[in-house]
Protein backbone atom coordinates (compact mmCIF):
# COMPACT_ATOMS: atom_id res chain seq x y z
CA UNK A 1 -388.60 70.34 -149.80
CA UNK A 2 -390.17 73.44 -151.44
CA UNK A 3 -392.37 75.76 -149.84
CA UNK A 4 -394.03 78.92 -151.78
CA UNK A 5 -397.48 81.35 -150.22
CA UNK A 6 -398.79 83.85 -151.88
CA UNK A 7 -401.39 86.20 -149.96
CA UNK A 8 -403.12 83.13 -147.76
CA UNK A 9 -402.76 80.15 -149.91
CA UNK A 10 -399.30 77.56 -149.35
CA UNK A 11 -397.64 75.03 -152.19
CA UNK A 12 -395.81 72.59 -151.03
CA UNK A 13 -393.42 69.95 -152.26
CA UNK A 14 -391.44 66.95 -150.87
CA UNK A 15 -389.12 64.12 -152.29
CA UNK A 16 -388.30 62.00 -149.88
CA UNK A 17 -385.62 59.07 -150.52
CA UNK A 18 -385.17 56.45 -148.14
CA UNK A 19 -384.35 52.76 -147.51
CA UNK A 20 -386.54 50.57 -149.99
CA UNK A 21 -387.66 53.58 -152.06
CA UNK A 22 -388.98 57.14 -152.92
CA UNK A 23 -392.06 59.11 -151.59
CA UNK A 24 -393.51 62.14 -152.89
CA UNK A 25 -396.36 64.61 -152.06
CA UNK A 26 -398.15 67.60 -153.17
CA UNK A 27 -400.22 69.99 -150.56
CA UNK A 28 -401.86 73.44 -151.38
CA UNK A 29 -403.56 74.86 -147.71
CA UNK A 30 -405.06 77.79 -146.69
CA UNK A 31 -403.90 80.20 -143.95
CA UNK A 32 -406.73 80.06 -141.44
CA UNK A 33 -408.31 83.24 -140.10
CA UNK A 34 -408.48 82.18 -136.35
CA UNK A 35 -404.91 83.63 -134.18
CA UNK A 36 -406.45 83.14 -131.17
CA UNK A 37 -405.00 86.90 -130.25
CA UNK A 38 -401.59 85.29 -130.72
CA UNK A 39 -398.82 87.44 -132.79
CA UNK A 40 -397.21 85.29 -135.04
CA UNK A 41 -399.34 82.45 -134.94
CA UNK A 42 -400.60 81.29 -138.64
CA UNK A 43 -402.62 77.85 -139.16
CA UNK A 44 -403.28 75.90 -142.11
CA UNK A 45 -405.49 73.08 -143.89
CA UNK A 46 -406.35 72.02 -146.75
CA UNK A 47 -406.04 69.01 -149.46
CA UNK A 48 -402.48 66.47 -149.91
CA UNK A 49 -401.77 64.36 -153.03
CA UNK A 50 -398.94 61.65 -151.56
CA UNK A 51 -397.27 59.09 -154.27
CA UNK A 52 -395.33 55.85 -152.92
CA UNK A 53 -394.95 52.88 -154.01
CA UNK A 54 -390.97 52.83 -154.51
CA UNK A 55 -391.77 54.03 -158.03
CA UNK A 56 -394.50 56.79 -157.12
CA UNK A 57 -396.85 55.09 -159.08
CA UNK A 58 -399.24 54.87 -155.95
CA UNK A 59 -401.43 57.90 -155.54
CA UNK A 60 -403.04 58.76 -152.00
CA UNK A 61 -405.57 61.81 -151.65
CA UNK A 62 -404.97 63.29 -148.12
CA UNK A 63 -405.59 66.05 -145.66
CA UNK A 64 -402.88 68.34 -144.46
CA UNK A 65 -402.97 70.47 -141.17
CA UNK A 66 -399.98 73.33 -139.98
CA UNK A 67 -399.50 75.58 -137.40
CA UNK A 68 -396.55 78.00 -136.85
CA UNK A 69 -395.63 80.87 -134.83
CA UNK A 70 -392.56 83.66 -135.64
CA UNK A 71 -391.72 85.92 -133.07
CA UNK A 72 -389.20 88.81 -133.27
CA UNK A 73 -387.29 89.59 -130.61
CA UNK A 74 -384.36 92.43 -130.27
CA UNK A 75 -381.42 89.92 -130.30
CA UNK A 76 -383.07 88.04 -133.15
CA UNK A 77 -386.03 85.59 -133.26
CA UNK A 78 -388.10 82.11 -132.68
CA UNK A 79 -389.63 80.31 -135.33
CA UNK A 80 -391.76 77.54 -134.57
CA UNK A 81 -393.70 74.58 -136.99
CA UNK A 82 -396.22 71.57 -136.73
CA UNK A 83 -397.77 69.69 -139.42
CA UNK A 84 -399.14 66.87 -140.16
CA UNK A 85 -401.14 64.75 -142.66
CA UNK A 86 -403.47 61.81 -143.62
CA UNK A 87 -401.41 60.46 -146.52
CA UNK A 88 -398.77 57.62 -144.81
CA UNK A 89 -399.12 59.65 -141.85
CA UNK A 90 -396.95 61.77 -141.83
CA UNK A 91 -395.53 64.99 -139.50
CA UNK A 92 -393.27 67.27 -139.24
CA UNK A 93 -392.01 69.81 -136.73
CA UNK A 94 -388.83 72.34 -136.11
CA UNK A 95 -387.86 74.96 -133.67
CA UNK A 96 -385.72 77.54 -134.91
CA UNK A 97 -383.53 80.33 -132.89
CA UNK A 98 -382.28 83.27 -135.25
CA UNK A 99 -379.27 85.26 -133.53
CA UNK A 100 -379.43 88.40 -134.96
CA UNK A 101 -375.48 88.76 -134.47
CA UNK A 102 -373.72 86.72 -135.86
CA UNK A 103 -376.43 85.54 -137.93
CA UNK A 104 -376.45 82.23 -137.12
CA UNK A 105 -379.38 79.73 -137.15
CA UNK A 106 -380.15 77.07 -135.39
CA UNK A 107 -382.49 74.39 -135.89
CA UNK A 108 -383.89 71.27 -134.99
CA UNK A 109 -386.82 68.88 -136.42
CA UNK A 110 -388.20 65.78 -136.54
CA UNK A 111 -390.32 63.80 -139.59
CA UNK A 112 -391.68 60.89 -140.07
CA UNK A 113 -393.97 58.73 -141.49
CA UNK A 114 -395.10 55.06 -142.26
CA UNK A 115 -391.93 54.94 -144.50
CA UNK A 116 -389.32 57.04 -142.87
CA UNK A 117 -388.18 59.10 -139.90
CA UNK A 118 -385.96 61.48 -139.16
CA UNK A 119 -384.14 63.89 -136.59
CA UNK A 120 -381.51 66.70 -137.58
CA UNK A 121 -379.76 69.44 -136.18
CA UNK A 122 -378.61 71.97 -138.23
CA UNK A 123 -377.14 75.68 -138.11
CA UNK A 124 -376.88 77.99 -141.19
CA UNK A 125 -375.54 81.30 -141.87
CA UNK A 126 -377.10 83.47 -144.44
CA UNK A 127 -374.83 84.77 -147.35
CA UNK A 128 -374.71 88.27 -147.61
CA UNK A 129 -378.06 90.21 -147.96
CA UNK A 130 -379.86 87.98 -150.18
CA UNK A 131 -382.02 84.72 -149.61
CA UNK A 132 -379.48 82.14 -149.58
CA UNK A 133 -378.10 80.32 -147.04
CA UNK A 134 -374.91 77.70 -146.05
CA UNK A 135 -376.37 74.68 -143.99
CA UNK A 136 -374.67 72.01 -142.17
CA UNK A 137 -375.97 69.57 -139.76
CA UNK A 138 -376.74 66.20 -138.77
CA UNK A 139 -379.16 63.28 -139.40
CA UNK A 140 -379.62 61.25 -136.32
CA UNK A 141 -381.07 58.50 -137.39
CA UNK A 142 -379.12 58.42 -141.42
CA UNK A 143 -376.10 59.20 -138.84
CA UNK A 144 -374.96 61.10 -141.38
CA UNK A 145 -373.80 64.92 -141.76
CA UNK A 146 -374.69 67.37 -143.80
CA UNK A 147 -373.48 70.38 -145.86
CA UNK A 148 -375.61 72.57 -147.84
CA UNK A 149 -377.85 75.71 -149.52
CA UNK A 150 -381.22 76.68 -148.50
CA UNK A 151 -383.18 79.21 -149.87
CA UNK A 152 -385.45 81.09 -147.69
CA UNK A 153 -387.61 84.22 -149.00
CA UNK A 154 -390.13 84.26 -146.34
């Protein structure tokens, strides 16, 4: 997963691997202008390129939609994501709570779509000052547990 905004346009990029293949998808939205009076809420639309098939040969043009909220708080803070999409109908959301000390971060989310789904929870800790991150969770429904790096410059 790859996420990148400058000013109020969002890239994003998935590779998904799961039991009888591979999925891929490109999106490129644009923050909304409507907050609704809300601090911290940002939405998003605009155009999805999906690619299944097992070999990504398949090409789907699609609609993505987002909505998140980030709220600071004293002790830390709440982050908060929804989105969703035409191509094999797909979504996605997560609920984060920072502690500000120790720096942990927890997390939990939930994606699917007409080839895959998928439920984790995860904390990290971030290294030092910088963007990086150590991540370790678990996938419910792989049943699996994970260890790794995330890289988050927002």
């Amino acid at each position: 997963m790859l996420a990148a905004s400058r000013g109020n346009w969002n890239f994003g990029a998935g590779y998904t691997v799961y039991g009888d293949g591979v999925s891929a998808s490109l999106s490129l939205t644009r923050t909304l202008p409507w907050t609704f009076g809300v601090e911290g809420l940002s939405m998003s639309a605009g155009p999805a390129l999906g690619f299944g098939g097992g070999d990504l040969s398949e090409v789907e043009l699609g609609l993505n939609v987002g909505i998140q909220r980030y709220i600071a708080f004293d002790w830390g803070a709440v982050f908060l994501q929804a989105s969703a999409g035409t191509n094999r109908k797909n979504y996605f959301t997560q609920a984060q709570l920072t502690l500000a000390d120790p720096g942990l971060t927890f997390a939990i989310s939930r994606g699917a779509s007409l080839d895959y789904e998928e439920t984790s929870l995860s904390v990290s800790k971030q290294l030092g000052d910088g963007p990086v991150s150590i991540r370790a969770g678990y996938r419910f429904n792989a049943d699996e547990v994970f260890v790794g790096f995330s890289v988050n410059t927002f």
